[in-house]
N, C-alpha and C. Protein backbone atom coordinates (compact mmCIF):
# COMPACT_ATOMS: atom_id res chain seq x y z
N UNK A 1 0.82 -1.18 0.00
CA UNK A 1 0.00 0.00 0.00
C UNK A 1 0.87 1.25 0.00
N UNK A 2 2.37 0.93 0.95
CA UNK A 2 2.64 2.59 0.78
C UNK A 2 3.22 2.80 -0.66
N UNK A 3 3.57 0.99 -1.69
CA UNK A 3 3.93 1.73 -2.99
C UNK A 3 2.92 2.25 -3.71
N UNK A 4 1.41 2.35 -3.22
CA UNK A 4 0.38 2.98 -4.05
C UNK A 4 0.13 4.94 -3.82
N UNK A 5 0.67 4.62 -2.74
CA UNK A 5 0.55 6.17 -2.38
C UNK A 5 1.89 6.92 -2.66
N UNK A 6 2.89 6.20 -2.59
CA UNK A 6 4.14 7.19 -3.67
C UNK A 6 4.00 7.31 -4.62
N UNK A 7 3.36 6.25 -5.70
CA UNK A 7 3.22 6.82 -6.59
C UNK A 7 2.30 7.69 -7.27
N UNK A 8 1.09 7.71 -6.24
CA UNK A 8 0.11 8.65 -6.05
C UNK A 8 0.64 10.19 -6.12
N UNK A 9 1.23 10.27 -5.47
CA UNK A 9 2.12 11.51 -4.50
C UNK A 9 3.11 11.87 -5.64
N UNK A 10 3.77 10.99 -6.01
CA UNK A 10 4.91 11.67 -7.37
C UNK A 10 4.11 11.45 -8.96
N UNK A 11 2.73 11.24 -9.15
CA UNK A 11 2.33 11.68 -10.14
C UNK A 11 1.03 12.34 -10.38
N UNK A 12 1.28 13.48 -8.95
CA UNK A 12 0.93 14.93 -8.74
C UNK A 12 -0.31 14.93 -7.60
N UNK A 13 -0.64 13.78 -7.19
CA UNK A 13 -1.49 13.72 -5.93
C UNK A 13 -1.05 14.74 -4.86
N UNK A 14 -2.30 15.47 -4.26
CA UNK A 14 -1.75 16.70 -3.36
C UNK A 14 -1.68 15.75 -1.80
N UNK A 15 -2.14 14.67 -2.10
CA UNK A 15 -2.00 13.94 -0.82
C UNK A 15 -2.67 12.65 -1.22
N UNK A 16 -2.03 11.75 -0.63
CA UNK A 16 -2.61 10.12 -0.37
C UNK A 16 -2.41 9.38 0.77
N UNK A 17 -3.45 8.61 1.04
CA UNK A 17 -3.33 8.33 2.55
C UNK A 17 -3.80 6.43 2.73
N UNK A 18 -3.14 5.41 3.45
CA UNK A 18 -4.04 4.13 3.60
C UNK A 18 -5.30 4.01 4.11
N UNK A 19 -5.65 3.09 3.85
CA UNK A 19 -7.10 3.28 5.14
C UNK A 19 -6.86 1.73 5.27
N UNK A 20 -7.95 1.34 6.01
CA UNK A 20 -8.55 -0.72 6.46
C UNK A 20 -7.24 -0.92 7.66
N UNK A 21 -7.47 -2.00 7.51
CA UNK A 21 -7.20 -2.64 8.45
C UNK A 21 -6.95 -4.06 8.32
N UNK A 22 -5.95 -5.25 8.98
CA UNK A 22 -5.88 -6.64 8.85
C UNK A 22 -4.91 -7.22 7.68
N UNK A 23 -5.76 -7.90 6.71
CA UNK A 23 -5.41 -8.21 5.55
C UNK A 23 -5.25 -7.70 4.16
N UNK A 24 -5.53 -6.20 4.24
CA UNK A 24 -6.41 -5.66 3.03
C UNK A 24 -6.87 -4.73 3.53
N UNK A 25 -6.66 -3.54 2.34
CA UNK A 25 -6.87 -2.09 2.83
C UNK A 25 -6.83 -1.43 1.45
N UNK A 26 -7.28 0.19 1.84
CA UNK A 26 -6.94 0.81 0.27
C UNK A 26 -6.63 1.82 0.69
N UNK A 27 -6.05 3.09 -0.16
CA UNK A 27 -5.55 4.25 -0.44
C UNK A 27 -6.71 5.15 -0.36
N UNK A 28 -6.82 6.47 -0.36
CA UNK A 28 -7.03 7.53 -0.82
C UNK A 28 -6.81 7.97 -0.86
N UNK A 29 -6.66 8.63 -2.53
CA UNK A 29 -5.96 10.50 -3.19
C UNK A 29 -6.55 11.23 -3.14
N UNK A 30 -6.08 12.53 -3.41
CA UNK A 30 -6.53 13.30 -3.56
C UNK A 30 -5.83 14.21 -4.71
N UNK A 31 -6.52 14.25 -6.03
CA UNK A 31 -6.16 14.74 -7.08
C UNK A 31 -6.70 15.62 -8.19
N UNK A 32 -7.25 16.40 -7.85
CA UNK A 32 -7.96 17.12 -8.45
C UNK A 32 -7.06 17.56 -9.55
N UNK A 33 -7.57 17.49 -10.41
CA UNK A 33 -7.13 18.02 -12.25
C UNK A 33 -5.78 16.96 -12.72
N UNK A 34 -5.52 16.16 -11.63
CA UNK A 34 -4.72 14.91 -11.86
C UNK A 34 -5.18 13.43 -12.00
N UNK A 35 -6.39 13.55 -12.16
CA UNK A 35 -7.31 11.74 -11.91
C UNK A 35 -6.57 11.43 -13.00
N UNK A 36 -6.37 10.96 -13.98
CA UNK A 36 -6.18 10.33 -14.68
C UNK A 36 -4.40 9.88 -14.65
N UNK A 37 -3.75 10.75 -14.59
CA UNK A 37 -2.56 10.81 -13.86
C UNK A 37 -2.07 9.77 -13.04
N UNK A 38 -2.61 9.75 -12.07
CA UNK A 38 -2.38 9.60 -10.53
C UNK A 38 -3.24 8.06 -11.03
N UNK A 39 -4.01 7.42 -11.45
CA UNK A 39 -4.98 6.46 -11.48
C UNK A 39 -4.00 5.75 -12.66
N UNK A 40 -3.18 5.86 -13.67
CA UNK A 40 -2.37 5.66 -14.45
C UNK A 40 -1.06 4.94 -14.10
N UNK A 41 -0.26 5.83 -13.01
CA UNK A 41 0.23 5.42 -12.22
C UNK A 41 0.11 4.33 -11.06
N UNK A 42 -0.92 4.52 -10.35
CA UNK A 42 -1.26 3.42 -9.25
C UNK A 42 -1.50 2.33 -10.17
N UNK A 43 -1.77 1.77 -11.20
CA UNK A 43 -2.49 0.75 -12.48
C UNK A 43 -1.54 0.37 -12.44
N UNK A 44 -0.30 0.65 -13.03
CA UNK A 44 1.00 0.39 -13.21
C UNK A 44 1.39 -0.99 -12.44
N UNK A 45 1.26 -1.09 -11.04
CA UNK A 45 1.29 -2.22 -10.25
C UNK A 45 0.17 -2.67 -9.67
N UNK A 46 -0.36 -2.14 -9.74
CA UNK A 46 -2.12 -2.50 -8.69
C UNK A 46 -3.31 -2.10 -9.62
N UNK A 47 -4.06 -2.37 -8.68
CA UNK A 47 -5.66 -2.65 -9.14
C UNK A 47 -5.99 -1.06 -8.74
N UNK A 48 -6.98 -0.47 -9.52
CA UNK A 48 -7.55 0.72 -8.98
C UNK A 48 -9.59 0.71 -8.87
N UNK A 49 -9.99 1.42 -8.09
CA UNK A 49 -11.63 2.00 -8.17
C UNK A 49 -11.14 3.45 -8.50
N UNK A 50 -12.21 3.79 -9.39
CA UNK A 50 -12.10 5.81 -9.18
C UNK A 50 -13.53 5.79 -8.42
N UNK A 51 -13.12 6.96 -7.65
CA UNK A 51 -14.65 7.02 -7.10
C UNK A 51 -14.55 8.44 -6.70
N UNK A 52 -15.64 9.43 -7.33
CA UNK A 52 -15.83 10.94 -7.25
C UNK A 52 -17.06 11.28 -6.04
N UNK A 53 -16.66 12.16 -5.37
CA UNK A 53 -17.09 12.51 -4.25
C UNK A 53 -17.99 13.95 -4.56
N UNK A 54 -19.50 13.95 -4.70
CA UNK A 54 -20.44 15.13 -5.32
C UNK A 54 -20.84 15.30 -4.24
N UNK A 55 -21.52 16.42 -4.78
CA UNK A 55 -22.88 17.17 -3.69
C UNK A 55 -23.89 16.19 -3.04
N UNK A 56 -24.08 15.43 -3.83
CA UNK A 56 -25.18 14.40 -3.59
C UNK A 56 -24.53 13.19 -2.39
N UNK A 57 -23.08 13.10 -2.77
CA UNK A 57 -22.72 11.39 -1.72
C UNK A 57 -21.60 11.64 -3.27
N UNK A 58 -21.56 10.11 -2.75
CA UNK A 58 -19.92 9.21 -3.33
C UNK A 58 -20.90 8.66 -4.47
N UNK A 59 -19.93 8.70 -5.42
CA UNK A 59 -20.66 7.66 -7.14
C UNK A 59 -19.65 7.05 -7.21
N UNK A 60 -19.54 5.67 -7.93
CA UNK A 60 -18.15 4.86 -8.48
C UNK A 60 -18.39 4.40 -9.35
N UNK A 61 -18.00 4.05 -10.17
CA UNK A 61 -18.09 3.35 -11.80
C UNK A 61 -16.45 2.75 -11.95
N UNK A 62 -16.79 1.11 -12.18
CA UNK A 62 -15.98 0.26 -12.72
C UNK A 62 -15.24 0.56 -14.10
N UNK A 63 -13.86 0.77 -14.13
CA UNK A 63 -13.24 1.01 -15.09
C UNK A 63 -12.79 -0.30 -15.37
N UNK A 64 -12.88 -0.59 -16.93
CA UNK A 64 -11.81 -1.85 -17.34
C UNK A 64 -10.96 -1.28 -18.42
């Protein structure tokens, strides 16, 4: 996990952080005008979700 958040962080994430607990856990960035970037990067070795945070709540849509 922390190689998901360096490379978060060096391809322009203003911050990334772990979350969970145990066996299994995930990241969150924060990248505004960098999603694609930063989601490019983390792919590279790992699995990614994008998931955008609106007015309304959280939306996610499965990328393949």
């Amino acid at each position: 996990m922390s190689r998901m958040v360096y490379n978060a962080r060096e391809a322009g994430a203003i911050g990334a952080k772990t979350t969970g607990a145990g066996g299994g856990g995930s990241i969150i960035a924060l990248c505004p005008g960098k999603v694609e970037e930063v989601a490019e990067a983390i792919d590279r070795d790992d699995n990614i979700l994008k998931i955008r945070f609106t007015r309304k709540g959280v939306s996610s849509r499965v990328y393949k």
